[in-house]
N, C-alpha and C. Protein backbone atom coordinates (compact mmCIF):
# COMPACT_ATOMS: atom_id res chain seq x y z
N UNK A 1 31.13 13.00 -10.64
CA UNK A 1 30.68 12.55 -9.35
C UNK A 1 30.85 11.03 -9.28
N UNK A 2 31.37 10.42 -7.99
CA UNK A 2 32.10 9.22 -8.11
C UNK A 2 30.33 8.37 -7.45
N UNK A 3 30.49 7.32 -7.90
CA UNK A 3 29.02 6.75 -7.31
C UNK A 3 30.05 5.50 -6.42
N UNK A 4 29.19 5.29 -5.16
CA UNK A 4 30.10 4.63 -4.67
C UNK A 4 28.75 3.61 -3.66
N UNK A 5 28.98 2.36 -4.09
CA UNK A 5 28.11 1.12 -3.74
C UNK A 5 28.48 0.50 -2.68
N UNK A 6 27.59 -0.91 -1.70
CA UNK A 6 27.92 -1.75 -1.28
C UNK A 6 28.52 -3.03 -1.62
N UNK A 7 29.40 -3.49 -1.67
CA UNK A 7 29.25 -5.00 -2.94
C UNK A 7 29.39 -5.56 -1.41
N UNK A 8 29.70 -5.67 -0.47
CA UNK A 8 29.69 -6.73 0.40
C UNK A 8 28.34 -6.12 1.64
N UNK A 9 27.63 -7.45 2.07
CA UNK A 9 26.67 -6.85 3.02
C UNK A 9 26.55 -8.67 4.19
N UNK A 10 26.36 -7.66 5.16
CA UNK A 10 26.24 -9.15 6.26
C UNK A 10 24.98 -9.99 5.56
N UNK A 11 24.91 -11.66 5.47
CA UNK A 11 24.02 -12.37 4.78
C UNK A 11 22.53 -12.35 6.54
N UNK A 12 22.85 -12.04 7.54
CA UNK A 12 22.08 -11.91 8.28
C UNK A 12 21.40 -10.54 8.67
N UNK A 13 22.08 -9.64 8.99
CA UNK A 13 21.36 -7.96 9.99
C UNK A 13 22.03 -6.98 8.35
N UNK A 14 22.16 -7.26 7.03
CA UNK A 14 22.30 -5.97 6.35
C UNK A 14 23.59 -5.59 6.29
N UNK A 15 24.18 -5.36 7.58
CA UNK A 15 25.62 -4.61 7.97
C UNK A 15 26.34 -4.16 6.96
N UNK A 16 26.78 -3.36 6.81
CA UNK A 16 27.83 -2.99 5.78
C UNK A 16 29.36 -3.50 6.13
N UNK A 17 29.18 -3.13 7.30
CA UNK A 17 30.30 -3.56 8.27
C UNK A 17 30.94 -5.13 8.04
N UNK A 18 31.31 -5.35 7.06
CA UNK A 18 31.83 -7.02 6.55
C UNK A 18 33.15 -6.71 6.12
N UNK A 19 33.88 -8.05 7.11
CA UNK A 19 35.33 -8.12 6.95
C UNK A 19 35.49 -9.22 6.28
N UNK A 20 35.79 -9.43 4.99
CA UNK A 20 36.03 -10.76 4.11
C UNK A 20 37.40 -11.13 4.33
N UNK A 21 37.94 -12.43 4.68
CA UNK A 21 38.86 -13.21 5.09
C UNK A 21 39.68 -13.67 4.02
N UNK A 22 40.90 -14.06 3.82
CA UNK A 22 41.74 -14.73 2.98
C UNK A 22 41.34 -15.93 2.50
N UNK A 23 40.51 -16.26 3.55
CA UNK A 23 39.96 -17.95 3.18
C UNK A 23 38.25 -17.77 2.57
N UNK A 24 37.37 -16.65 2.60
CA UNK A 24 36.34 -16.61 1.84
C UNK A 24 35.66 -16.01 3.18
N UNK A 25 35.71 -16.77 3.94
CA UNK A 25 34.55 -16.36 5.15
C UNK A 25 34.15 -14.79 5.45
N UNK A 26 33.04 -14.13 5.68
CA UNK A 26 32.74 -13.24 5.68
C UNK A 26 32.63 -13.00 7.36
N UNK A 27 32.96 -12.06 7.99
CA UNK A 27 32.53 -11.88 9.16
C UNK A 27 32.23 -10.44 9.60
N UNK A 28 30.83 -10.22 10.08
CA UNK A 28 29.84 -9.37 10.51
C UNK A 28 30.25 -8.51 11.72
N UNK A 29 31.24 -7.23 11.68
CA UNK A 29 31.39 -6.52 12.82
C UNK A 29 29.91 -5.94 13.67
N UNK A 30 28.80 -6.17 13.50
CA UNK A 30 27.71 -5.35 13.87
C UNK A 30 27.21 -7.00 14.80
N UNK A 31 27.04 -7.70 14.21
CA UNK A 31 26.17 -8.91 14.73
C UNK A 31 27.49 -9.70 15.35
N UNK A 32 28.37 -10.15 14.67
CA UNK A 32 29.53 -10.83 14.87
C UNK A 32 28.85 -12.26 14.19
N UNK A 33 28.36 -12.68 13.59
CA UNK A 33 28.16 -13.75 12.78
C UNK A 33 29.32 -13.98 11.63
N UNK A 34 29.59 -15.20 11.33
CA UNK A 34 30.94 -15.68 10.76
C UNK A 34 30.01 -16.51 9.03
N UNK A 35 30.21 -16.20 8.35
CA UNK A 35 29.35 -16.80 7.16
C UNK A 35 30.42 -17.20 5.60
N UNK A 36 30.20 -18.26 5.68
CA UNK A 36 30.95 -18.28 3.68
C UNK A 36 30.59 -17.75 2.89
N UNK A 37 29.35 -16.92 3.07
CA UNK A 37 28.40 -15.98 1.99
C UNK A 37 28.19 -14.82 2.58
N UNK A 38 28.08 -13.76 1.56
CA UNK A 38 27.25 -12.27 2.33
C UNK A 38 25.59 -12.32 1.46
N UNK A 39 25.48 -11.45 1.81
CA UNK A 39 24.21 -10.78 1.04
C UNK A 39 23.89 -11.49 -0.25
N UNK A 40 22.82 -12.12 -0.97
CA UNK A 40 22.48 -12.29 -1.98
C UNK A 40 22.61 -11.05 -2.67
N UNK A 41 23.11 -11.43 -4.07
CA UNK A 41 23.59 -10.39 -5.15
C UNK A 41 22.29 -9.58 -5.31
N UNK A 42 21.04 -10.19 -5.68
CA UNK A 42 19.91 -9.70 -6.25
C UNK A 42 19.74 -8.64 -4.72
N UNK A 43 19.91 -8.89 -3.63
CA UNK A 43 19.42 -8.04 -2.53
C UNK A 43 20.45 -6.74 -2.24
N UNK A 44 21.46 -7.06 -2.54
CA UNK A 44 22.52 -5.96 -2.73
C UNK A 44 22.81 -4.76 -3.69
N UNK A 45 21.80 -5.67 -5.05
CA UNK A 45 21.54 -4.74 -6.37
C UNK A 45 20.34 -3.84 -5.96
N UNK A 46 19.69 -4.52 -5.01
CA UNK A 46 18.12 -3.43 -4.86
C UNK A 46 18.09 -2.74 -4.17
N UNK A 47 18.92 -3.17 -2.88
CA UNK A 47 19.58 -1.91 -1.87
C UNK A 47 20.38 -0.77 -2.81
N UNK A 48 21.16 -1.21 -3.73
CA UNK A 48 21.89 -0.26 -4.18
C UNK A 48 21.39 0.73 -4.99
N UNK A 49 19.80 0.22 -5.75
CA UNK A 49 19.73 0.74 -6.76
C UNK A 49 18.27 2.00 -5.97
N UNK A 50 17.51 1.10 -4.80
CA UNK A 50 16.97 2.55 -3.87
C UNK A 50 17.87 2.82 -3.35
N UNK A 51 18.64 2.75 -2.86
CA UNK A 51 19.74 4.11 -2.14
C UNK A 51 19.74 5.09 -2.96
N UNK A 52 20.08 5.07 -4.81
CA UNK A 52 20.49 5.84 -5.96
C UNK A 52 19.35 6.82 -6.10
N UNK A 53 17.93 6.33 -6.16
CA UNK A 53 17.06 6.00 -6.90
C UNK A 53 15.68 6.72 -5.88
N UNK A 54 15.99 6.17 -4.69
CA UNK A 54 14.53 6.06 -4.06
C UNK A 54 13.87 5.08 -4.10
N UNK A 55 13.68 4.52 -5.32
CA UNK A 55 13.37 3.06 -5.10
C UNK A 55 11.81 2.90 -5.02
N UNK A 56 11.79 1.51 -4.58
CA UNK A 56 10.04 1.05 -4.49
C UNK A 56 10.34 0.79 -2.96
N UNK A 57 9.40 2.14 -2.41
CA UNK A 57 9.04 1.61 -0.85
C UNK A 57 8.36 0.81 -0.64
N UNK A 58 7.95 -0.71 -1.00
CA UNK A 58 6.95 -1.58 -0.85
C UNK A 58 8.71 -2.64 -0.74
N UNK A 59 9.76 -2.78 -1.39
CA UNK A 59 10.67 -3.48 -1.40
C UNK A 59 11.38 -3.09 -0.31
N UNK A 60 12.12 -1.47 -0.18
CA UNK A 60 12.41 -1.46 0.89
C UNK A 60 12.41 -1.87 2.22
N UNK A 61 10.69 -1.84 2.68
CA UNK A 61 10.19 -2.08 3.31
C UNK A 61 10.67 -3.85 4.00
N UNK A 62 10.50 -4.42 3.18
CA UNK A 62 10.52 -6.15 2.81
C UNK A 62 12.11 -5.96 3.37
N UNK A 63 12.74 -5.35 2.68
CA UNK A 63 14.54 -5.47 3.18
C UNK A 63 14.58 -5.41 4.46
N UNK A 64 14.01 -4.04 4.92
CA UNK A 64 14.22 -3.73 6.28
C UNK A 64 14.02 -4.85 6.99
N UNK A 65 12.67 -5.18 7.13
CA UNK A 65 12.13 -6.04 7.72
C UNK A 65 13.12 -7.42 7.99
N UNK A 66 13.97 -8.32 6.50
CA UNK A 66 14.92 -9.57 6.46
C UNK A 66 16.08 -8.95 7.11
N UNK A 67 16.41 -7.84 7.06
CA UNK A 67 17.81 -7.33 7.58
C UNK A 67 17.73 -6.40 8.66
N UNK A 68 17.64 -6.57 9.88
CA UNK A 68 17.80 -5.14 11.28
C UNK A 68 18.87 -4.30 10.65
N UNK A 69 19.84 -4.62 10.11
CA UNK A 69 20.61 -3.53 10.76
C UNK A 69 20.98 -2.81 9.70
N UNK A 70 20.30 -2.83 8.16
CA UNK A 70 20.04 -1.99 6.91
C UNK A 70 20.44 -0.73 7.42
N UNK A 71 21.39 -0.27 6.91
CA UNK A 71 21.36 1.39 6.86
C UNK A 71 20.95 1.85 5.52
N UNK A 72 19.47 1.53 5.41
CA UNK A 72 19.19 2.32 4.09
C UNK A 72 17.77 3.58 4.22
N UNK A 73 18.44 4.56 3.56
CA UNK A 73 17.77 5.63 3.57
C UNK A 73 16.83 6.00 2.28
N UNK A 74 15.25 5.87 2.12
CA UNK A 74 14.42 6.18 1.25
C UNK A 74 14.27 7.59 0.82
N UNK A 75 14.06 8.00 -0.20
CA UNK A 75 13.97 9.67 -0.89
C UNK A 75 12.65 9.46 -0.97
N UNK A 76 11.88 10.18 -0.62
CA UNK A 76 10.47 10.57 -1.60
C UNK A 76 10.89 11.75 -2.47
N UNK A 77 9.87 11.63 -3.34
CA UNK A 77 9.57 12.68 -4.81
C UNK A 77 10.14 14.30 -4.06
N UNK A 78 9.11 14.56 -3.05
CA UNK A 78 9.75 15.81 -2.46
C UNK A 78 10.81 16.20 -1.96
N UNK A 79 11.43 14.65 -0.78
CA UNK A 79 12.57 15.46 -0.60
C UNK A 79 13.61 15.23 -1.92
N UNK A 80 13.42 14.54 -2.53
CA UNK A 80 14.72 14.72 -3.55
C UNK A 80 14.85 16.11 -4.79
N UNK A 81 13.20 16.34 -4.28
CA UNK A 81 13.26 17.77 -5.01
C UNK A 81 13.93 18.96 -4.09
N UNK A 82 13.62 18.98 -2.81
CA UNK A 82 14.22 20.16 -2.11
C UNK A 82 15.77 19.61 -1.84
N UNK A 83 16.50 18.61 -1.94
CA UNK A 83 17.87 18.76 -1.82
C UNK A 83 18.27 19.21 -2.86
């Protein structure tokens, strides 16, 4: 089973949606913001690792909140037992 991550994320709304440029610049199809940076690494590792995981809904939470446009989805204990 192939595991398959975000490494690039908009540094403003989350977006996955990031078009990285020849010249470095990152630009945000969801917001349209233009940035030399995406996502802090540490915020991209914790998104990645509740997406996997489930995670700590107390962090999640905190993400959502710095980023609108997070497409991240939390597991609880149960549903990851009934899938």
């Amino acid at each position: 089973m192939a595991l398959i991550t975000k490494m690039n994320r908009c540094a403003f709304c989350g977006s996955s949606e990031v078009v990285v440029s020849e010249n470095g610049t990152y630009t945000c199809k969801d917001c349209g913001k233009v940035a030399d940076h995406g996502m802090p690494a540490a915020d991209v590792e914790a998104i990645n690792r509740i997406m996997m995981t489930g995670g700590d809904a107390e962090t999640a939470e905190e993400l959502r909140r710095r980023y609108p446009r997070l497409d991240l989805t939390t597991w609880s204990k149960e549903n990851r037992l009934q899938f």
